[in-house]
PDB file of N, CA and C in Angstrom:
ATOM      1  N   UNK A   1     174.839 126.415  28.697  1.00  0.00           N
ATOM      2  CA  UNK A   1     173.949 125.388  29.207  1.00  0.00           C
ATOM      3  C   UNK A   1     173.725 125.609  30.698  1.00  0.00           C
ATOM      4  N   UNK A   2     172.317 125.394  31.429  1.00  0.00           N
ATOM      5  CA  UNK A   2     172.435 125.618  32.579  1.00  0.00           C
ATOM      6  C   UNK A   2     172.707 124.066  33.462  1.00  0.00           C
ATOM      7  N   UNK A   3     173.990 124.211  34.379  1.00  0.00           N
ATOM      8  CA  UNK A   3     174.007 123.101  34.987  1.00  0.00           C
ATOM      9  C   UNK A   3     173.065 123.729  36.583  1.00  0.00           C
ATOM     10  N   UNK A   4     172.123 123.184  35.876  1.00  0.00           N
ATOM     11  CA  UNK A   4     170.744 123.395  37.437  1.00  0.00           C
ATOM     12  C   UNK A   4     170.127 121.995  37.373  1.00  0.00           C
ATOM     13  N   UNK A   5     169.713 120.826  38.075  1.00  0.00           N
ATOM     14  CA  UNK A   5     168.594 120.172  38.314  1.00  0.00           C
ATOM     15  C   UNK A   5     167.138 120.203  38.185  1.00  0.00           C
ATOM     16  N   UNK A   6     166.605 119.908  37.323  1.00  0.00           N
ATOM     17  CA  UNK A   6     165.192 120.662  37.372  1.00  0.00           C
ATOM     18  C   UNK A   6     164.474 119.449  38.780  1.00  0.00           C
ATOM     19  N   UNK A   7     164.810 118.668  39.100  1.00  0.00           N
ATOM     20  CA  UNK A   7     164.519 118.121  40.312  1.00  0.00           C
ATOM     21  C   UNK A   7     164.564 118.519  41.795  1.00  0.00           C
ATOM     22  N   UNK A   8     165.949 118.669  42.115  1.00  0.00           N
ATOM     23  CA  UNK A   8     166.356 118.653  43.718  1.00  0.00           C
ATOM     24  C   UNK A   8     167.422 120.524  43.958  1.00  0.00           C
ATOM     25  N   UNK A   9     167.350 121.022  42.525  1.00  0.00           N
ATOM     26  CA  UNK A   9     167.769 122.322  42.287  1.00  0.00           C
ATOM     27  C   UNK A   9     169.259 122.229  42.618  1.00  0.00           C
ATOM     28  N   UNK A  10     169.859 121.404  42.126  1.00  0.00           N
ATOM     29  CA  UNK A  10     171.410 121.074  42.829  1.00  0.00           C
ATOM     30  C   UNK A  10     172.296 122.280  41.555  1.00  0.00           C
ATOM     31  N   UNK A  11     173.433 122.565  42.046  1.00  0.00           N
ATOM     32  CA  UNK A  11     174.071 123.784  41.126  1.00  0.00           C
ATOM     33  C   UNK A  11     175.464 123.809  41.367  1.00  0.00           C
ATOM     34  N   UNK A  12     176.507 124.032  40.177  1.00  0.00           N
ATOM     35  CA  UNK A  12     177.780 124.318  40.520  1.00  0.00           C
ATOM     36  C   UNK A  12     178.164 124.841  41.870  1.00  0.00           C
ATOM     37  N   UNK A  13     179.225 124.400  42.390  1.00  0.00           N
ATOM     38  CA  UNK A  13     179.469 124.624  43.953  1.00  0.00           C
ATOM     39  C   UNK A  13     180.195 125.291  43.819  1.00  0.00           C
ATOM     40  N   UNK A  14     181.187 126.215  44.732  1.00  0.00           N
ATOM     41  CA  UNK A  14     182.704 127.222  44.023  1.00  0.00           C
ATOM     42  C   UNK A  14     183.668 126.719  45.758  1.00  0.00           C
ATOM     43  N   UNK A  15     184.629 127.066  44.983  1.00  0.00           N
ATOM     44  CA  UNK A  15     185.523 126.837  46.132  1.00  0.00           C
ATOM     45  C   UNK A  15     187.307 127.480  45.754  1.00  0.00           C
ATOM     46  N   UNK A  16     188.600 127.096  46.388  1.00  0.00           N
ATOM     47  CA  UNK A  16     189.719 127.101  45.499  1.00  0.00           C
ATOM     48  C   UNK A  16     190.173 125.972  45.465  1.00  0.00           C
ATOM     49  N   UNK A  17     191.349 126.115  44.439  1.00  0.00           N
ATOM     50  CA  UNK A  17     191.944 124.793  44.488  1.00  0.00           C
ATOM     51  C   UNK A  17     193.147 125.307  44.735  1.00  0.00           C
ATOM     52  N   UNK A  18     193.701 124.233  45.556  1.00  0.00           N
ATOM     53  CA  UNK A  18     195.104 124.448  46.523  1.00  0.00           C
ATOM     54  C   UNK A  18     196.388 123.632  45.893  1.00  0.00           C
ATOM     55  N   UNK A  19     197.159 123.858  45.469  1.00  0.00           N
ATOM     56  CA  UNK A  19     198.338 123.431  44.769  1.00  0.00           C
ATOM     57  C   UNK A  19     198.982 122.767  45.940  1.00  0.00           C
ATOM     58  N   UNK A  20     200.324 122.343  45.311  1.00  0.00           N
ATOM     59  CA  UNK A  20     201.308 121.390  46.471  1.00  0.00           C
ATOM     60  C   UNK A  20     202.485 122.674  47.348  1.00  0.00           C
ATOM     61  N   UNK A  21     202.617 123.750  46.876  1.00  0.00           N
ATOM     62  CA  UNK A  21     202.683 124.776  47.263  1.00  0.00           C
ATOM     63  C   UNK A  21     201.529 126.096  47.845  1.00  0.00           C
ATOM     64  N   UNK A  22     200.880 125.681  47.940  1.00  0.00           N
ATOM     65  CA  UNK A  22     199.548 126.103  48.545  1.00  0.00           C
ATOM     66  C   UNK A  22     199.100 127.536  48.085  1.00  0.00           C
ATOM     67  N   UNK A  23     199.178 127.588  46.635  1.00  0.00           N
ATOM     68  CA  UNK A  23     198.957 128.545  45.974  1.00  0.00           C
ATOM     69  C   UNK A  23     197.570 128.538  45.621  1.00  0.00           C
ATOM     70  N   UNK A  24     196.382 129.228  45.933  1.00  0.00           N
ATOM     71  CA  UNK A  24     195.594 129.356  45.773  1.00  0.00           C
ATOM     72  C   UNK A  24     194.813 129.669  44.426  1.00  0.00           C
ATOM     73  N   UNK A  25     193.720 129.075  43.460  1.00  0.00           N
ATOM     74  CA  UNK A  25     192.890 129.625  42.596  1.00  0.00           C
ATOM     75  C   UNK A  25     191.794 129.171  42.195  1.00  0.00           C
ATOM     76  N   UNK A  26     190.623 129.905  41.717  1.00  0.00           N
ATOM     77  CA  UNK A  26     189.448 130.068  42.210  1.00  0.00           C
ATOM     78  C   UNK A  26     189.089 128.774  41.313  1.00  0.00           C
ATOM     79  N   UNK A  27     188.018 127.759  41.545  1.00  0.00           N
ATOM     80  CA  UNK A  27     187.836 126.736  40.358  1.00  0.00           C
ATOM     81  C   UNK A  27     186.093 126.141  41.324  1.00  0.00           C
ATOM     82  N   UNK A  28     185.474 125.662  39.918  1.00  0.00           N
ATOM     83  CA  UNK A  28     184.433 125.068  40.598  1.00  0.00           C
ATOM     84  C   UNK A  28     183.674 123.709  40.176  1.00  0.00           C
ATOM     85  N   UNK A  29     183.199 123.078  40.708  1.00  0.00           N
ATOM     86  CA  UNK A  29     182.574 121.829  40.608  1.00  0.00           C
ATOM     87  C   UNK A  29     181.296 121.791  40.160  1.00  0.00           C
ATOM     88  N   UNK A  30     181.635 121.181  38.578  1.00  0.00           N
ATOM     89  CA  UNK A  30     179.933 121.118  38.279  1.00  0.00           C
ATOM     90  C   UNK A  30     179.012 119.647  38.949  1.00  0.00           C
ATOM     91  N   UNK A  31     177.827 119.773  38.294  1.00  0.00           N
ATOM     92  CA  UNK A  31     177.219 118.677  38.972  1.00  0.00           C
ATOM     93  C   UNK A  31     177.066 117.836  37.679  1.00  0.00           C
ATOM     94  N   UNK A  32     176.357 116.344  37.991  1.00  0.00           N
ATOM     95  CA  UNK A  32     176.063 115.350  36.643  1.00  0.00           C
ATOM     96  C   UNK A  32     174.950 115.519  36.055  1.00  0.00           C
ATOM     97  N   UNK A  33     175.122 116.889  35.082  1.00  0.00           N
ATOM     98  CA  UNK A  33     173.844 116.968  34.566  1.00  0.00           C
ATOM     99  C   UNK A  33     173.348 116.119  33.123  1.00  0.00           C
ATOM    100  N   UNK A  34     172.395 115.432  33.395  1.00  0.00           N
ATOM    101  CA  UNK A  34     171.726 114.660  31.908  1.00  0.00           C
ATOM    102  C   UNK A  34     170.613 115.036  31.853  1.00  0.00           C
ATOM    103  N   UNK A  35     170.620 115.030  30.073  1.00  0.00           N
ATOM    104  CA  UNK A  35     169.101 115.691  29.984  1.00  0.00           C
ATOM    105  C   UNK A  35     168.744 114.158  29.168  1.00  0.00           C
ATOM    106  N   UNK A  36     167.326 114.352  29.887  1.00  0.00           N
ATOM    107  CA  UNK A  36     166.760 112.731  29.473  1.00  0.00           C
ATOM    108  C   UNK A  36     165.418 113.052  28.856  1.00  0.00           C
ATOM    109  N   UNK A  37     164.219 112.490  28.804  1.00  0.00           N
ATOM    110  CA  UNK A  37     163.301 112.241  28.302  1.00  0.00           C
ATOM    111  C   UNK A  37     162.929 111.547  29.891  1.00  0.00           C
ATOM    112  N   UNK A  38     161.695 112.215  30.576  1.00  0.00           N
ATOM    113  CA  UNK A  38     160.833 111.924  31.507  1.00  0.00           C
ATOM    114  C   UNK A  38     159.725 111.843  31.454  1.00  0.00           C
ATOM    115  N   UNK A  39     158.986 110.564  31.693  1.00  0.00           N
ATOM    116  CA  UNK A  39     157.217 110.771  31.880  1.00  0.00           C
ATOM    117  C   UNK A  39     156.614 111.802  33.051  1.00  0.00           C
ATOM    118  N   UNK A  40     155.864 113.231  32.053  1.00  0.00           N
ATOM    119  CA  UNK A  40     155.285 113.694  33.112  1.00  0.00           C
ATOM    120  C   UNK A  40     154.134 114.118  33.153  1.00  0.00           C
ATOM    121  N   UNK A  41     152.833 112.575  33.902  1.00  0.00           N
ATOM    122  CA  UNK A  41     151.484 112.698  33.648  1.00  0.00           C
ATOM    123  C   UNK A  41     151.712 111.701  32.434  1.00  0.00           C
ATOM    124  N   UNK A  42     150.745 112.214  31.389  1.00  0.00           N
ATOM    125  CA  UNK A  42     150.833 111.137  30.369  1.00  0.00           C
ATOM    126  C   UNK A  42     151.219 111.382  29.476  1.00  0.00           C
ATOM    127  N   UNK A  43     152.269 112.558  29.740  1.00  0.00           N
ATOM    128  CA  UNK A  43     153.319 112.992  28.365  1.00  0.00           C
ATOM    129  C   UNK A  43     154.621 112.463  28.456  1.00  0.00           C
ATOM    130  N   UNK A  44     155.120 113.158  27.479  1.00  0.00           N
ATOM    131  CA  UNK A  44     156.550 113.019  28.264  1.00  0.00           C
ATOM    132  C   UNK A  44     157.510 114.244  28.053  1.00  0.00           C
ATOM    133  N   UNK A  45     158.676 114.929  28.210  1.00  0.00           N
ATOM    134  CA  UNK A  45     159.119 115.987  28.246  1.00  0.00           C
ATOM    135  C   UNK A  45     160.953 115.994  28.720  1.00  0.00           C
ATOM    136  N   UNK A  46     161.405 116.685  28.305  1.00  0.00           N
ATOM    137  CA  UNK A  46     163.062 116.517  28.132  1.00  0.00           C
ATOM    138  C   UNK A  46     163.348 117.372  29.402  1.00  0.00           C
ATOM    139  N   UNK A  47     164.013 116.709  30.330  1.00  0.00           N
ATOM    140  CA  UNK A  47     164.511 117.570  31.666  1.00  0.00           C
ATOM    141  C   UNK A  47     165.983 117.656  31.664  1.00  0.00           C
ATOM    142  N   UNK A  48     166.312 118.114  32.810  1.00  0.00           N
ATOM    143  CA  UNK A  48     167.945 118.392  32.745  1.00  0.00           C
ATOM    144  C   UNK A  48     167.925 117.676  34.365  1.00  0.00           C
ATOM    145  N   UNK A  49     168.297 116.575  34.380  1.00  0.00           N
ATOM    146  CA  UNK A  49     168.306 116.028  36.269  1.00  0.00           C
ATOM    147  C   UNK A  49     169.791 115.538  36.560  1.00  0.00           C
ATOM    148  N   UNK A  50     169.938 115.481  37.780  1.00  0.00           N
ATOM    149  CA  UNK A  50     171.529 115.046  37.748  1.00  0.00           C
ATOM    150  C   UNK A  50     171.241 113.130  38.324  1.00  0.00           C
ATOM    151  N   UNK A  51     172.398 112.848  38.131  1.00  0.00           N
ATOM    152  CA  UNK A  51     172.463 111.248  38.213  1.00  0.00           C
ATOM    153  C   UNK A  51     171.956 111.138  39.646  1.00  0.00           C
ATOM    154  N   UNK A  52     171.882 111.662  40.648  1.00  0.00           N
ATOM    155  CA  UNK A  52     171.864 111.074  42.087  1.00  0.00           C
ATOM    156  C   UNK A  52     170.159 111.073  41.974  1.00  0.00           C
ATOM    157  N   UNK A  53     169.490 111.848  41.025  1.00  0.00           N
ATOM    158  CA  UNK A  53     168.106 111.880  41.112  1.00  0.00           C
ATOM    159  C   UNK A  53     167.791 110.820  40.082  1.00  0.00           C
ATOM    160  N   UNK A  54     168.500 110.429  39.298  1.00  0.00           N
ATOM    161  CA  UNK A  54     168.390 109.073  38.116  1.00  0.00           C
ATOM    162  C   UNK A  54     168.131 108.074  39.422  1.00  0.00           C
ATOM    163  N   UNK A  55     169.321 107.993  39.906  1.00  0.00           N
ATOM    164  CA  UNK A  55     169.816 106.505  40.869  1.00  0.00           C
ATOM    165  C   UNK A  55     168.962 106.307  41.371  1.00  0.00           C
ATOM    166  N   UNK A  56     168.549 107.580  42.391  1.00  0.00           N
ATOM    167  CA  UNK A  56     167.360 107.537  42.972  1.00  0.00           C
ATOM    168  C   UNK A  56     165.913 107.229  43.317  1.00  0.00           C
ATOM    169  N   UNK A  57     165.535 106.862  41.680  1.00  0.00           N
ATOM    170  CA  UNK A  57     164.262 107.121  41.641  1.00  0.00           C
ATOM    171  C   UNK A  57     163.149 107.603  41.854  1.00  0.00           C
ATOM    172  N   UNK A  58     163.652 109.233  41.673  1.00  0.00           N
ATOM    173  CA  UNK A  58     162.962 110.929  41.554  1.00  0.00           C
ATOM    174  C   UNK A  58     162.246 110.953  40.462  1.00  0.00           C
ATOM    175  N   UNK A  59     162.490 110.147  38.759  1.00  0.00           N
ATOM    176  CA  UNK A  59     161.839 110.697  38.193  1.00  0.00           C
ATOM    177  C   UNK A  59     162.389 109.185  36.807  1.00  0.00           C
ATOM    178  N   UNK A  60     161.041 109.173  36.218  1.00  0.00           N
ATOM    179  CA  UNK A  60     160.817 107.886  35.515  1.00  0.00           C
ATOM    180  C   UNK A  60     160.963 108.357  34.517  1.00  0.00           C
ATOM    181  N   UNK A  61     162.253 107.472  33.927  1.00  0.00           N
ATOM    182  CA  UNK A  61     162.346 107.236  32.556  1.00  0.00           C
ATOM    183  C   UNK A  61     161.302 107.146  31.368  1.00  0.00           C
ATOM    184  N   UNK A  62     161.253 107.677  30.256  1.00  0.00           N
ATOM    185  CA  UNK A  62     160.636 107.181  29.025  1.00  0.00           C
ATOM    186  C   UNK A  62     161.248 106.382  28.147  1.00  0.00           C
TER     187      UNK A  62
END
Protein backbone atom coordinates (compact mmCIF):
# COMPACT_ATOMS: atom_id res chain seq x y z
CA UNK A 1 0.00 0.00 0.00
CA UNK A 2 1.39 3.37 -0.64
CA UNK A 3 1.47 5.47 2.56
CA UNK A 4 1.70 8.89 0.31
CA UNK A 5 -1.06 11.71 0.67
CA UNK A 6 -2.59 12.36 -2.48
CA UNK A 7 -3.14 15.95 -0.94
CA UNK A 8 -0.16 17.68 0.90
CA UNK A 9 2.34 14.60 -0.41
CA UNK A 10 3.18 13.77 3.29
CA UNK A 11 5.33 10.21 3.46
CA UNK A 12 6.89 7.80 5.95
CA UNK A 13 9.66 9.71 7.80
CA UNK A 14 12.92 7.36 8.86
CA UNK A 15 14.91 7.90 11.73
CA UNK A 16 16.46 5.34 14.75
CA UNK A 17 15.11 4.28 17.64
CA UNK A 18 17.23 4.58 20.75
CA UNK A 19 16.83 2.00 23.53
CA UNK A 20 17.45 2.71 27.40
CA UNK A 21 20.93 1.54 26.68
CA UNK A 22 21.34 3.59 23.70
CA UNK A 23 21.51 0.93 21.29
CA UNK A 24 20.64 2.05 18.13
CA UNK A 25 18.02 0.63 15.19
CA UNK A 26 16.75 1.77 12.14
CA UNK A 27 12.64 2.16 12.43
CA UNK A 28 10.17 4.51 10.77
CA UNK A 29 7.04 6.50 11.19
CA UNK A 30 4.19 6.08 9.05
CA UNK A 31 1.67 8.75 8.47
CA UNK A 32 -2.51 8.54 9.02
CA UNK A 33 -3.34 7.32 5.91
CA UNK A 34 -7.34 6.94 5.04
CA UNK A 35 -8.68 6.23 1.98
CA UNK A 36 -12.08 7.93 1.75
CA UNK A 37 -14.47 8.75 -0.93
CA UNK A 38 -13.97 12.63 -2.04
CA UNK A 39 -16.07 15.01 -4.14
CA UNK A 40 -14.03 15.91 -7.11
CA UNK A 41 -16.00 18.46 -9.41
CA UNK A 42 -19.20 16.63 -9.69
CA UNK A 43 -17.91 13.20 -9.22
CA UNK A 44 -16.64 11.60 -6.71
CA UNK A 45 -13.43 9.37 -6.41
CA UNK A 46 -11.51 7.25 -3.64
CA UNK A 47 -8.23 9.10 -2.39
CA UNK A 48 -5.66 8.09 0.06
CA UNK A 49 -5.34 11.61 2.44
CA UNK A 50 -3.97 11.65 5.85
CA UNK A 51 -6.14 12.91 8.89
CA UNK A 52 -4.41 16.40 9.31
CA UNK A 53 -5.86 17.08 5.68
CA UNK A 54 -9.44 15.48 6.92
CA UNK A 55 -9.26 17.94 10.10
CA UNK A 56 -8.35 20.44 8.00
CA UNK A 57 -10.63 20.94 5.53
CA UNK A 58 -8.39 20.17 2.27
CA UNK A 59 -10.84 18.03 0.83
CA UNK A 60 -14.77 17.29 1.12
CA UNK A 61 -16.24 14.39 2.09
CA UNK A 62 -18.89 12.33 0.06
Amino acid sequence: MSYRCEVCGKEPWYGKQVTFSHKRSSRRWLPNIQRIRVRHGSNTRRMRVCTSCLKAGKVEKA
